[in-house]
Every structure is written in C-alpha cells, then in structure tokens.
C-alpha atoms as a PDB file:
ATOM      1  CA  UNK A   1      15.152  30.418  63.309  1.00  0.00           C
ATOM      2  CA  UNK A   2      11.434  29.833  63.771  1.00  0.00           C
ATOM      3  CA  UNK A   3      10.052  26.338  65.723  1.00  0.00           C
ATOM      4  CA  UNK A   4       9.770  23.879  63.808  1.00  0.00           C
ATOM      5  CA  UNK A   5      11.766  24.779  61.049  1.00  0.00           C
ATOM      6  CA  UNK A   6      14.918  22.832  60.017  1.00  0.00           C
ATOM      7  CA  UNK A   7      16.394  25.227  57.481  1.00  0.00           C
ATOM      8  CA  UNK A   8      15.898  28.788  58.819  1.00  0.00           C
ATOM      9  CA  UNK A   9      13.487  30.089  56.054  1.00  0.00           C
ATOM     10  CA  UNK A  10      11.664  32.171  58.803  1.00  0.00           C
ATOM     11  CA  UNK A  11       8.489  30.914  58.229  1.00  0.00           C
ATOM     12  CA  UNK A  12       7.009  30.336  61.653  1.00  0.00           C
ATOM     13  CA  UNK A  13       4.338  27.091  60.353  1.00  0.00           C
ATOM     14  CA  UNK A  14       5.383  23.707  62.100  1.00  0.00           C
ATOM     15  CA  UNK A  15       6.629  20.798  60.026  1.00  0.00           C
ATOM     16  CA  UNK A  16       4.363  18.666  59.188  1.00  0.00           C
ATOM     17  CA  UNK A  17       5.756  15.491  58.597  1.00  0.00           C
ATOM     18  CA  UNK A  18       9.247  14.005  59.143  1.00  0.00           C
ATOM     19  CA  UNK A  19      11.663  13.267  55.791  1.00  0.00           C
ATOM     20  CA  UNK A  20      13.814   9.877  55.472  1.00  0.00           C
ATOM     21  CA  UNK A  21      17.718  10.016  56.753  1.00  0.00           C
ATOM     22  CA  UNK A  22      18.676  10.542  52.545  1.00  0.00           C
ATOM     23  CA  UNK A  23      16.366  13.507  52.164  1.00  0.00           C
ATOM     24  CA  UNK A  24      17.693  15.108  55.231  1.00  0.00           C
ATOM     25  CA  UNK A  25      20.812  14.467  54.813  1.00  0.00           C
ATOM     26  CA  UNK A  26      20.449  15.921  50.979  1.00  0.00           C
ATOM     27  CA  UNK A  27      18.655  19.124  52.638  1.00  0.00           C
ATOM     28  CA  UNK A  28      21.468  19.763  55.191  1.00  0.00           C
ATOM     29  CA  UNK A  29      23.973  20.238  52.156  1.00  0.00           C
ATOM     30  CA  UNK A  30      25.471  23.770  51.345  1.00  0.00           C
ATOM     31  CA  UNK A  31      23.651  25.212  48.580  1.00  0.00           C
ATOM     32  CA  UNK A  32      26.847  25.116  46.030  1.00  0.00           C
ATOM     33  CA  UNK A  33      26.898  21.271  46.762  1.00  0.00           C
ATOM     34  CA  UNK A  34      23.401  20.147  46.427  1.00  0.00           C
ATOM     35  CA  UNK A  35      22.015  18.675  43.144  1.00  0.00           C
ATOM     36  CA  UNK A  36      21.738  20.575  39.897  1.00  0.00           C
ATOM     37  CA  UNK A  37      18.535  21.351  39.212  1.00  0.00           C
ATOM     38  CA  UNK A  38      17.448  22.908  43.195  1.00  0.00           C
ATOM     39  CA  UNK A  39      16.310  26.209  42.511  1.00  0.00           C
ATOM     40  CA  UNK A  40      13.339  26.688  45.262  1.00  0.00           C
ATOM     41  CA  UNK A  41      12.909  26.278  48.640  1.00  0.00           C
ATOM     42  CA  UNK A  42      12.984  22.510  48.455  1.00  0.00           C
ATOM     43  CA  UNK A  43       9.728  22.132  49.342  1.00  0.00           C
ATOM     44  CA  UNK A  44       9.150  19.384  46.030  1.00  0.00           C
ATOM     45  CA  UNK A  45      12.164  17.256  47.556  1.00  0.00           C
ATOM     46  CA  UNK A  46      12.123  17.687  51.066  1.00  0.00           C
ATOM     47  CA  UNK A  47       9.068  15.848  52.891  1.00  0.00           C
ATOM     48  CA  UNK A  48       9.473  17.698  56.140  1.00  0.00           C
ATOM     49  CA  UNK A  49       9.027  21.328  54.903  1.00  0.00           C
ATOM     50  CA  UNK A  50       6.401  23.792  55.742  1.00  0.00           C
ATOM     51  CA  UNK A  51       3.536  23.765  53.083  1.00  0.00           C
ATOM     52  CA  UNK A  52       3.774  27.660  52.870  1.00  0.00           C
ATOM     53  CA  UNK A  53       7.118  28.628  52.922  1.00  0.00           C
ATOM     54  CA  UNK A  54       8.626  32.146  51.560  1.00  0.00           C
ATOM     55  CA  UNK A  55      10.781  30.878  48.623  1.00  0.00           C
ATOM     56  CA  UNK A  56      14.519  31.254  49.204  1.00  0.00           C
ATOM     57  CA  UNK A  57      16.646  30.605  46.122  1.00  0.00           C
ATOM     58  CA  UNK A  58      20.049  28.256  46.102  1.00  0.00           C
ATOM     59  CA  UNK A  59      20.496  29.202  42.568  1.00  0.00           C
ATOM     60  CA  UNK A  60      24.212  29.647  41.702  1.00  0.00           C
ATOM     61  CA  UNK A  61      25.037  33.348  41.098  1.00  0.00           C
ATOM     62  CA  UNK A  62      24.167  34.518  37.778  1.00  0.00           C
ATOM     63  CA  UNK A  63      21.273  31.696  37.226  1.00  0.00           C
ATOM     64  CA  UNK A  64      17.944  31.942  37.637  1.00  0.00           C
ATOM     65  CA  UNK A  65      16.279  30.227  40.376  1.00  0.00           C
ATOM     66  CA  UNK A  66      12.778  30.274  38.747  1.00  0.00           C
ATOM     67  CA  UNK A  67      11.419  26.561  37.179  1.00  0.00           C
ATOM     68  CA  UNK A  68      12.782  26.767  33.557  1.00  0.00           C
ATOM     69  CA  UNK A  69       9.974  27.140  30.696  1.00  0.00           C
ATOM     70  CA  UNK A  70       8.469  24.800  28.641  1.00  0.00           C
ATOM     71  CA  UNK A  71       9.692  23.969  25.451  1.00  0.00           C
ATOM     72  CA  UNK A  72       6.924  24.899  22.533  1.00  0.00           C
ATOM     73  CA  UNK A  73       5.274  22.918  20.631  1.00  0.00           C
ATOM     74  CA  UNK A  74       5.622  22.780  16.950  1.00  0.00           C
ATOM     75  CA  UNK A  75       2.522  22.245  15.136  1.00  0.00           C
ATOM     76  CA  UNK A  76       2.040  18.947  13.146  1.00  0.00           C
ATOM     77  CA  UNK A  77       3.209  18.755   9.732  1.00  0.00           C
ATOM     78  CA  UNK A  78       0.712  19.366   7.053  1.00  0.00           C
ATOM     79  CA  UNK A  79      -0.204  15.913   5.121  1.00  0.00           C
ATOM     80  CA  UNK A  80      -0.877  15.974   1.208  1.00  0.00           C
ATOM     81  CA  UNK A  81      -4.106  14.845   0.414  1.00  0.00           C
ATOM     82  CA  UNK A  82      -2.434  11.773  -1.238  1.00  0.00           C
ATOM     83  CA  UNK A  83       0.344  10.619   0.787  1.00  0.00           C
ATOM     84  CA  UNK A  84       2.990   8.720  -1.297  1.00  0.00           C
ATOM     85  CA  UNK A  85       1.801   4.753  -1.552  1.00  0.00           C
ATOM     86  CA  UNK A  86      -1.924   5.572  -1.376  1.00  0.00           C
ATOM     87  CA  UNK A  87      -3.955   4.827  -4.376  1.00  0.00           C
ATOM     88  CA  UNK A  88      -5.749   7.604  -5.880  1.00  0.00           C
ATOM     89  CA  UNK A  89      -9.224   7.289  -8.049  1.00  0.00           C
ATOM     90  CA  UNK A  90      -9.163   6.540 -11.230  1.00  0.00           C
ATOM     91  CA  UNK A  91     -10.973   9.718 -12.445  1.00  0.00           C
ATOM     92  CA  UNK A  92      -7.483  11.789 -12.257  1.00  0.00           C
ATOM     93  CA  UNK A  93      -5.601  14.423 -14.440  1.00  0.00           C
ATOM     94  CA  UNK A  94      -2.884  12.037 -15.622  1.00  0.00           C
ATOM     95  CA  UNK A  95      -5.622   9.172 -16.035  1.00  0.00           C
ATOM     96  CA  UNK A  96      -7.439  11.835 -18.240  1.00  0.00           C
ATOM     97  CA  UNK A  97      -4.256  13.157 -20.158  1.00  0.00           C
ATOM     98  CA  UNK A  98      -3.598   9.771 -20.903  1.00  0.00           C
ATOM     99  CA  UNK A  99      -7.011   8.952 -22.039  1.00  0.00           C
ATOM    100  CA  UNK A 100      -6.340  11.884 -24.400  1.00  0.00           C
ATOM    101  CA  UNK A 101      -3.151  10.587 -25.939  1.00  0.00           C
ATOM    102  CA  UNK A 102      -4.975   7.033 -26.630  1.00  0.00           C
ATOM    103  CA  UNK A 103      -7.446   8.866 -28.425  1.00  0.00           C
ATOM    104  CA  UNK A 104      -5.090  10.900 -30.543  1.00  0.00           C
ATOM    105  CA  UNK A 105      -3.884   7.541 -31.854  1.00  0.00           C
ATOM    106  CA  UNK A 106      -6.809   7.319 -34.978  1.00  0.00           C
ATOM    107  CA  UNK A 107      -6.117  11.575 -35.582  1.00  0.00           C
ATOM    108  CA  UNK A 108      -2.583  10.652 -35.967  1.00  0.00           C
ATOM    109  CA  UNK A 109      -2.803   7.750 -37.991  1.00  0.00           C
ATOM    110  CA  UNK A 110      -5.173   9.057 -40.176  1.00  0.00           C
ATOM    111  CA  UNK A 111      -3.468  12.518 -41.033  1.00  0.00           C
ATOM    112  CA  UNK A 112      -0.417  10.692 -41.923  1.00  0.00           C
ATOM    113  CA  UNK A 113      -2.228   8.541 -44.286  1.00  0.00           C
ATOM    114  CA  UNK A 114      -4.034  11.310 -46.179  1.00  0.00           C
ATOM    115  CA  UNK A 115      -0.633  13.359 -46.481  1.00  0.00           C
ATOM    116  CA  UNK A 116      -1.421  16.129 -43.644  1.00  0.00           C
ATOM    117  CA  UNK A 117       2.220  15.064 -42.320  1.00  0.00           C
ATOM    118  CA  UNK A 118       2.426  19.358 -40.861  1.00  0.00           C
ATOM    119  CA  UNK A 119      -0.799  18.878 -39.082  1.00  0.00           C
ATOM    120  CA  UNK A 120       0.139  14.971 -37.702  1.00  0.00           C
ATOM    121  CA  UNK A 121       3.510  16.399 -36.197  1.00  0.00           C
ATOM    122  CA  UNK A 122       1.828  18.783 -34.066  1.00  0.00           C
ATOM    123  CA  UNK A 123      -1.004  16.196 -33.054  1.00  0.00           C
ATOM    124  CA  UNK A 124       1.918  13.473 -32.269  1.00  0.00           C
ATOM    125  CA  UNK A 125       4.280  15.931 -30.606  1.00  0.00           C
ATOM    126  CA  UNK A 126       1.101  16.950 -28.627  1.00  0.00           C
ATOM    127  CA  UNK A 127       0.584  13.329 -27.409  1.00  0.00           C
ATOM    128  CA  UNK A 128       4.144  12.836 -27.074  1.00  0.00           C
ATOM    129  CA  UNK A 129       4.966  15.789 -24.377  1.00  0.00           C
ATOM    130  CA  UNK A 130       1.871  14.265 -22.981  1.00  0.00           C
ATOM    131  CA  UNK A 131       3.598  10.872 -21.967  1.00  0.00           C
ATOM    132  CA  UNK A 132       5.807  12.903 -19.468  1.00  0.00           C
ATOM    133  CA  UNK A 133       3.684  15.509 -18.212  1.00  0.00           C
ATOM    134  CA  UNK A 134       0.762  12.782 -16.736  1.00  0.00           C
ATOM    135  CA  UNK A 135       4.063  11.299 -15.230  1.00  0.00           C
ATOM    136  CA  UNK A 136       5.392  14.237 -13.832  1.00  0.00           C
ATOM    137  CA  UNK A 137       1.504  15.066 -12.595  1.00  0.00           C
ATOM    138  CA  UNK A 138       0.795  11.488 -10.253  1.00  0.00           C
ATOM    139  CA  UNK A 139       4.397  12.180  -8.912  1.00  0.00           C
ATOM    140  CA  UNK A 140       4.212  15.555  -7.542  1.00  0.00           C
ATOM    141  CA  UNK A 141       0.768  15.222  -6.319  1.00  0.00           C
ATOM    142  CA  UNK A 142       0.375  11.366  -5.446  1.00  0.00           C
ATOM    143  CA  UNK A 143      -2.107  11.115  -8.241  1.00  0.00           C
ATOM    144  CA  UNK A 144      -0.387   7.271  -8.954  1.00  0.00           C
ATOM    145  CA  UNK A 145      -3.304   4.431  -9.703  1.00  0.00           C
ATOM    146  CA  UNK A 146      -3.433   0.869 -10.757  1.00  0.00           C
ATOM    147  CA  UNK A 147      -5.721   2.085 -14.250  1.00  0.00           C
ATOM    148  CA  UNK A 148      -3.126   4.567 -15.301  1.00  0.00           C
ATOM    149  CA  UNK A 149      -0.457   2.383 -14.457  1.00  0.00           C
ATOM    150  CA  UNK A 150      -1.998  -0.094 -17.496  1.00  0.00           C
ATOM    151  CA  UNK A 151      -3.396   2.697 -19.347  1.00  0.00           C
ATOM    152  CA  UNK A 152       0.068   4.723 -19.657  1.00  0.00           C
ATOM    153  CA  UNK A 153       2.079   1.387 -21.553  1.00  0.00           C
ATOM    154  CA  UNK A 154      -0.887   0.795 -23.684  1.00  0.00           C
ATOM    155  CA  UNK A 155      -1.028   4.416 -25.293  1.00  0.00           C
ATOM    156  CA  UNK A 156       2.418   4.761 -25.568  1.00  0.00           C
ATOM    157  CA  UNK A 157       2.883   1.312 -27.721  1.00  0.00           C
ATOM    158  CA  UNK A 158      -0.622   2.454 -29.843  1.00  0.00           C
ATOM    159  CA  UNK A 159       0.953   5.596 -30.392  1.00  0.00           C
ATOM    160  CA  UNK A 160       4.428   3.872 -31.778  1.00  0.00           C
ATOM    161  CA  UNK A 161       3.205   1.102 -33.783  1.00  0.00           C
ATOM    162  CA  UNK A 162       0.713   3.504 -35.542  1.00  0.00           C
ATOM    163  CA  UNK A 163       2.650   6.021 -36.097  1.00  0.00           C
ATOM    164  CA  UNK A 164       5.692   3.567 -37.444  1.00  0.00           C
ATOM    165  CA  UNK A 165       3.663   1.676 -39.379  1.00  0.00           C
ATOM    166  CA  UNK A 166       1.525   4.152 -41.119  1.00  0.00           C
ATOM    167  CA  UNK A 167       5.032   5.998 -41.710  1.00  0.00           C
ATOM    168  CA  UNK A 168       6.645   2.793 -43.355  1.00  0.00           C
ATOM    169  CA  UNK A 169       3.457   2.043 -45.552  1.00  0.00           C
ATOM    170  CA  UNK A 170       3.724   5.848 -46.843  1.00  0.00           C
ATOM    171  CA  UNK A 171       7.268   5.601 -47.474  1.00  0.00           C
ATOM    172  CA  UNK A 172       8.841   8.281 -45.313  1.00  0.00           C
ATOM    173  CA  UNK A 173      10.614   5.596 -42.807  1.00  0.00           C
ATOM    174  CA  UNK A 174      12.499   2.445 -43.125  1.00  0.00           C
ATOM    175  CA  UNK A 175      10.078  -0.795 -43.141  1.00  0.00           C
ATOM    176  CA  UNK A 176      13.323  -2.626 -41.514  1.00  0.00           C
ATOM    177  CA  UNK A 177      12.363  -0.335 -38.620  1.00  0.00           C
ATOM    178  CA  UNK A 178       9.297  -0.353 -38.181  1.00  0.00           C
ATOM    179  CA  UNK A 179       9.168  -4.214 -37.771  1.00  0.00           C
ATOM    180  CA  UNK A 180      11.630  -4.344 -35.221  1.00  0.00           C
ATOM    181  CA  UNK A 181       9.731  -2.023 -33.188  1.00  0.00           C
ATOM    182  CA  UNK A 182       6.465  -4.095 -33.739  1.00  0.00           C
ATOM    183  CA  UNK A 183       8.403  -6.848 -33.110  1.00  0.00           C
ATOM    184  CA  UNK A 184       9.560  -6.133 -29.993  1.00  0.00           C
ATOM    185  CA  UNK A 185       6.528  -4.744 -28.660  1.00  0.00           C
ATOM    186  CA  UNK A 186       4.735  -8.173 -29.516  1.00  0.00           C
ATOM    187  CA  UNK A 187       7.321  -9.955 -27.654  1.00  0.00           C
ATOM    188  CA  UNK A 188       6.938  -8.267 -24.650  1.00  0.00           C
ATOM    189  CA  UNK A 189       3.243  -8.505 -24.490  1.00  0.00           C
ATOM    190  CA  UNK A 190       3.723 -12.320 -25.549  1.00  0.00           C
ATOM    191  CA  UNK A 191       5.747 -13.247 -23.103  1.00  0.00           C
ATOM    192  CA  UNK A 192       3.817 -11.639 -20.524  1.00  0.00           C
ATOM    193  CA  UNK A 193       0.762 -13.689 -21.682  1.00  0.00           C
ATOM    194  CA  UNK A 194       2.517 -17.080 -21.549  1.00  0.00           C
ATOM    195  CA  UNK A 195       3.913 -16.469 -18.162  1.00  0.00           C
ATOM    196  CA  UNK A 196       0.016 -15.671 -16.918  1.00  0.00           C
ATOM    197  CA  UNK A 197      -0.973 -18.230 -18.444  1.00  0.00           C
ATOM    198  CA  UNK A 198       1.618 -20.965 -16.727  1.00  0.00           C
ATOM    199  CA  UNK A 199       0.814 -19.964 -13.364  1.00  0.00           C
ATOM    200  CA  UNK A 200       3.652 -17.311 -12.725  1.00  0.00           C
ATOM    201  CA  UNK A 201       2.699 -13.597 -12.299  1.00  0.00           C
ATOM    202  CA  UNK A 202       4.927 -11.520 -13.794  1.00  0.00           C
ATOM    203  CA  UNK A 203       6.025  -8.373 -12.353  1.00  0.00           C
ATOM    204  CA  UNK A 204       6.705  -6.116 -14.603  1.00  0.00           C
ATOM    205  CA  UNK A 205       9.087  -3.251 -13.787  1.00  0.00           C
ATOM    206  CA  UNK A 206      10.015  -0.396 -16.354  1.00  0.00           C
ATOM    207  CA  UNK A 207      13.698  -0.529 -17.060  1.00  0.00           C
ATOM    208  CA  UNK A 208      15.486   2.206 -17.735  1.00  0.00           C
ATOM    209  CA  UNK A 209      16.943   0.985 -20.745  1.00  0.00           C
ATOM    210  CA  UNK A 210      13.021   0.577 -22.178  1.00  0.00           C
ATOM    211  CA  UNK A 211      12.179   4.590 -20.919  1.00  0.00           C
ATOM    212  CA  UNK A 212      15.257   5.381 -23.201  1.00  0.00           C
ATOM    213  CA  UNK A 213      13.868   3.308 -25.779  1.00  0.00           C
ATOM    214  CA  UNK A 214      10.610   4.912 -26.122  1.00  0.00           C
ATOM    215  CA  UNK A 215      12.409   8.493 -25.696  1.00  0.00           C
ATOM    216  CA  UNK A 216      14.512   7.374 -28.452  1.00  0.00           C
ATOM    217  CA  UNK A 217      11.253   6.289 -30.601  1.00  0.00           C
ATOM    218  CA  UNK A 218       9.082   9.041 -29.689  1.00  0.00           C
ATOM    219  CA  UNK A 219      11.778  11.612 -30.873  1.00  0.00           C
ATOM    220  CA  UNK A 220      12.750   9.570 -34.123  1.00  0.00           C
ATOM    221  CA  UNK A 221       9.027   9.506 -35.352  1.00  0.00           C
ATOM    222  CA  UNK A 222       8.593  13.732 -34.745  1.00  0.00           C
ATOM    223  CA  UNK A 223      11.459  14.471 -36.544  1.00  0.00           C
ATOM    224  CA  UNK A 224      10.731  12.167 -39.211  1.00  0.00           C
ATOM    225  CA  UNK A 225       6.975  14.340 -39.647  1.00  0.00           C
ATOM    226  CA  UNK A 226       8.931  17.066 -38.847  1.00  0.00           C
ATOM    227  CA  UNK A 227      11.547  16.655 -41.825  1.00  0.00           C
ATOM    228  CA  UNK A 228       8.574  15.063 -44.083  1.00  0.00           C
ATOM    229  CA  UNK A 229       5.807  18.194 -43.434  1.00  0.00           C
ATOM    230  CA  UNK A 230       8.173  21.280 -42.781  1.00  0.00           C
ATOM    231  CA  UNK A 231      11.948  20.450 -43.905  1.00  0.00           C
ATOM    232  CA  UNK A 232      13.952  18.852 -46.711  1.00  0.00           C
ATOM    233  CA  UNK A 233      14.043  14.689 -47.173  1.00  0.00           C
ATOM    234  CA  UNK A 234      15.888  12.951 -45.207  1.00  0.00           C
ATOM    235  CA  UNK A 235      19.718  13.174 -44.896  1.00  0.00           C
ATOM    236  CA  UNK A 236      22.389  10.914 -43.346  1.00  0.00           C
ATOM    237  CA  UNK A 237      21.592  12.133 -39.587  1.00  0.00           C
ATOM    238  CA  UNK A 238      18.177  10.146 -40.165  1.00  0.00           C
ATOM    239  CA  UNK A 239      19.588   7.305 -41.286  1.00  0.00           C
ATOM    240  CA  UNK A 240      22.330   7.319 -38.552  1.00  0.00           C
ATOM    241  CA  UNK A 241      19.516   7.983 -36.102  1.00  0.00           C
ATOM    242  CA  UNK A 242      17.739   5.207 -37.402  1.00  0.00           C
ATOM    243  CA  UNK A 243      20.325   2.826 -36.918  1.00  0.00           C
ATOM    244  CA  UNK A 244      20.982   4.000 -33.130  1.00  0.00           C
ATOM    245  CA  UNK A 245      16.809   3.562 -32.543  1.00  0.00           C
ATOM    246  CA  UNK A 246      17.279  -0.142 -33.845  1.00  0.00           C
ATOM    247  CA  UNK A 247      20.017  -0.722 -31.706  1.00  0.00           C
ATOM    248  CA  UNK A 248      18.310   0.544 -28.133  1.00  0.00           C
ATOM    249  CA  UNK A 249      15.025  -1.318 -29.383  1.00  0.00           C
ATOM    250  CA  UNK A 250      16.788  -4.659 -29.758  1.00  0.00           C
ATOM    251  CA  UNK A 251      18.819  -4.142 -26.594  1.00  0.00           C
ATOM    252  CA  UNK A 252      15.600  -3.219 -24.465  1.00  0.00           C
ATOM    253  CA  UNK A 253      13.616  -6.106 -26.056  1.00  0.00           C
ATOM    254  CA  UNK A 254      16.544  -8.530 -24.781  1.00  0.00           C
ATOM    255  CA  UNK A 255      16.711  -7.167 -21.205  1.00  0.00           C
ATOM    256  CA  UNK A 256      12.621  -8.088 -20.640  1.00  0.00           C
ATOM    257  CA  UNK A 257      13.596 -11.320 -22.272  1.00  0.00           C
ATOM    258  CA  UNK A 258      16.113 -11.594 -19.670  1.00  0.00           C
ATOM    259  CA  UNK A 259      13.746 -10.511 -16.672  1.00  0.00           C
ATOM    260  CA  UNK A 260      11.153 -12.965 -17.907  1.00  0.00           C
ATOM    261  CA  UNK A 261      13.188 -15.899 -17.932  1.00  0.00           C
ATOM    262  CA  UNK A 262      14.625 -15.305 -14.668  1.00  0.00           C
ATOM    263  CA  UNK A 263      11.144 -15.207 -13.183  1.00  0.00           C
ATOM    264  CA  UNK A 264      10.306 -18.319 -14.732  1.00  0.00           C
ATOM    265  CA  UNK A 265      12.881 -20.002 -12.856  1.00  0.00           C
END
C-alpha cells in the first residue's frame, strides 16, 4: 500500500485533502456493502482520494462497473400547421367549397323551375355531398374559422328553403312540408334576433338532433328530383318519408326553442 493512500489502489500520489467521519466511514465499507450505484474508484464520493488514481472496480460480479449511458433523446413531435383551437384565414378550402354551394342555390332553383329536374339533382346532390366534405376538410386539417362557421348554416338553409319551395310551387312535394321547414328555419333565426336584441348573446350550438334534421332534408329533396327527373311518381315510401322529415323538423325546431329559453333565464 503506497503513502498516503487509504484504500490500497497503488497509486503512489499523496492525498490531498482529508474527507468528513461519514465519507470515510462509507469508503472503509466492503465493496458488496457499499451503496448501489459505486462503480469507480470513488474518487466522485470520497474527498480524500488521489486526483489520478488507476480505476479499480467494486462492481458486483456480472455488472458493469463503467458509468451507465445516457438515455436518447427523442426528437420533438412534429406540429400541424394549424393546431386544433387556432383560427385559420378565411381564404380556405372549406370556406371556398362552401362559397360554392351558396352559389349553386340560383342554378338549383332555377333548373327546377324550368323543368330540368335530371340536371337540378345532380347540381343539388353536388352541393349536398358538399355540406360534409368542407366539414370533414377544417377537421382533419384545422382549417376551422369564425366566416365558415356563419357561412356553412346560411348555405345549408338557402339550399333547403329553395329547393322546398320551388319543389312545392311545381307540384312534385307536399306544400304542408315545405312550410314547416320554412317555418322552422324562421324561428330559429327569429329567436336568435330577439335574444341579440334584449341584451343576451346567444350561443348557438348545433344539436345533434338538427344535423339529423338537415341529413333527413337534404336526402328527402334528392330523391324527390331523383324520382321526379329519372324514376316513376311518387309511391307510398315518399309519402312515409315525408311524414318522418316533418316529424324530426318539428322535434329539432322545439329543442332550439328549448335552448333559447333556457338562456333567457
């Protein structure tokens, strides 16, 4: 054992400084007693060891006495251009689709006017795959804005009164039908006007009894051009079909009545 060293490493430098009582004490230990985690020569514990000592491993047999490695980094996950809550511009592909869809409105109501019910069911099944494709668009890529937001409720409801109404003046769809859905459509927007106008915002939140209602409509008025342009008249299914569009219409119209009142509490 060389001068000046208190653990017989062999190296033959002096010690340098003196360690506290604990550290010694810690130091003196067998190695198959001493802490987890001393590997080295204890030079990083022990304040009294030579500065250049020849390692000598107390690693248990069968472990490794060098320092163990780092763990790796992963690298930081890609964000979206749009992450989800941020408002996007308002020149965007579902902004423009449903730009589109408002301005298929006059095509449609025209064609069915003149007769060209073949050429207005392609035109309104056109805008009406539209209403869920712009949807599907500003959710997968964050594209979601304030103007489509109000643009979106205000083609859809252009594109069903229109469409119903021309249909009932023509003959090919129950008038009783085609007021309730006007009807109900003016209430809405009526009651939304009232409540801005006595001082309490509304917040409006699509239900999904009203998304079922406007499936419901939109697929009614296609099959009725469909029927009236390609098929035979109309048979009992229609009529049935009819009756079940009523039904949701009336149902969604009360639940907004509902939603108003309670925020006019």
């Amino acid at each position: 054992m060389a001068p000046g060293c208190a653990w017989g490493c062999g190296c033959s430098r002096p010690r340098r400084r003196r360690a506290s009582p604990a550290v010694a004490s810690c130091c003196s230990r067998p190695a198959a007693s001493r802490p987890p985690g001393s590997q080295a020569c204890w030079r990083r514990r022990c304040a009294w060891a030579p500065a250049r000592c020849r390692w000598r491993s107390l690693a248990q047999p069968g472990t490794s006495a060098l320092p163990a490695a780092p763990e790796p980094r992963l690298p930081p996950p890609v964000r979206p251009p749009h992450p989800e809550g941020a408002e996007a511009g308002p020149l965007t592909l579902p902004n423009l689709i449903t730009l589109a869809r408002l301005c298929a409105v006059p095509g449609t109501i025209w064609l069915i006017a003149h007769g060209q019910l073949d050429w207005a069911f392609v035109l309104f099944a056109a805008a009406g795959a539209s209403d869920g494709i712009d949807g599907w668009i500003a959710r997968r890529w964050h594209l979601r804005s304030t103007l489509g937001a109000m643009m979106d409720p205000v083609a859809d409801k252009a594109l069903m009164t229109g469409a119903y109404v021309t249909l009932a003046m023509i003959g090919m769809m129950p008038d009783w039908l085609a007021i309730i859905v006007v009807f109900r459509d003016l209430l809405i927007t009526g009651g939304v006007l009232v409540l801005w106008l006595a001082g309490h915002a509304p917040r409006i939140r699509p239900l999904m009894l009203s998304k079922l209602n406007t499936l419901m409509q939109i697929l009614f008025a296609g099959l009725t051009l469909f029927v009236a342009g390609f098929g035979p008249g109309p048979g009992p299914a229609m009529e049935m079909l009819a009756w079940g569009v009523a039904a949701v219409t009336i149902a969604s119209g009360l639940a907004y009545a509902r939603e108003a009142a309670r925020q006019a509490r």
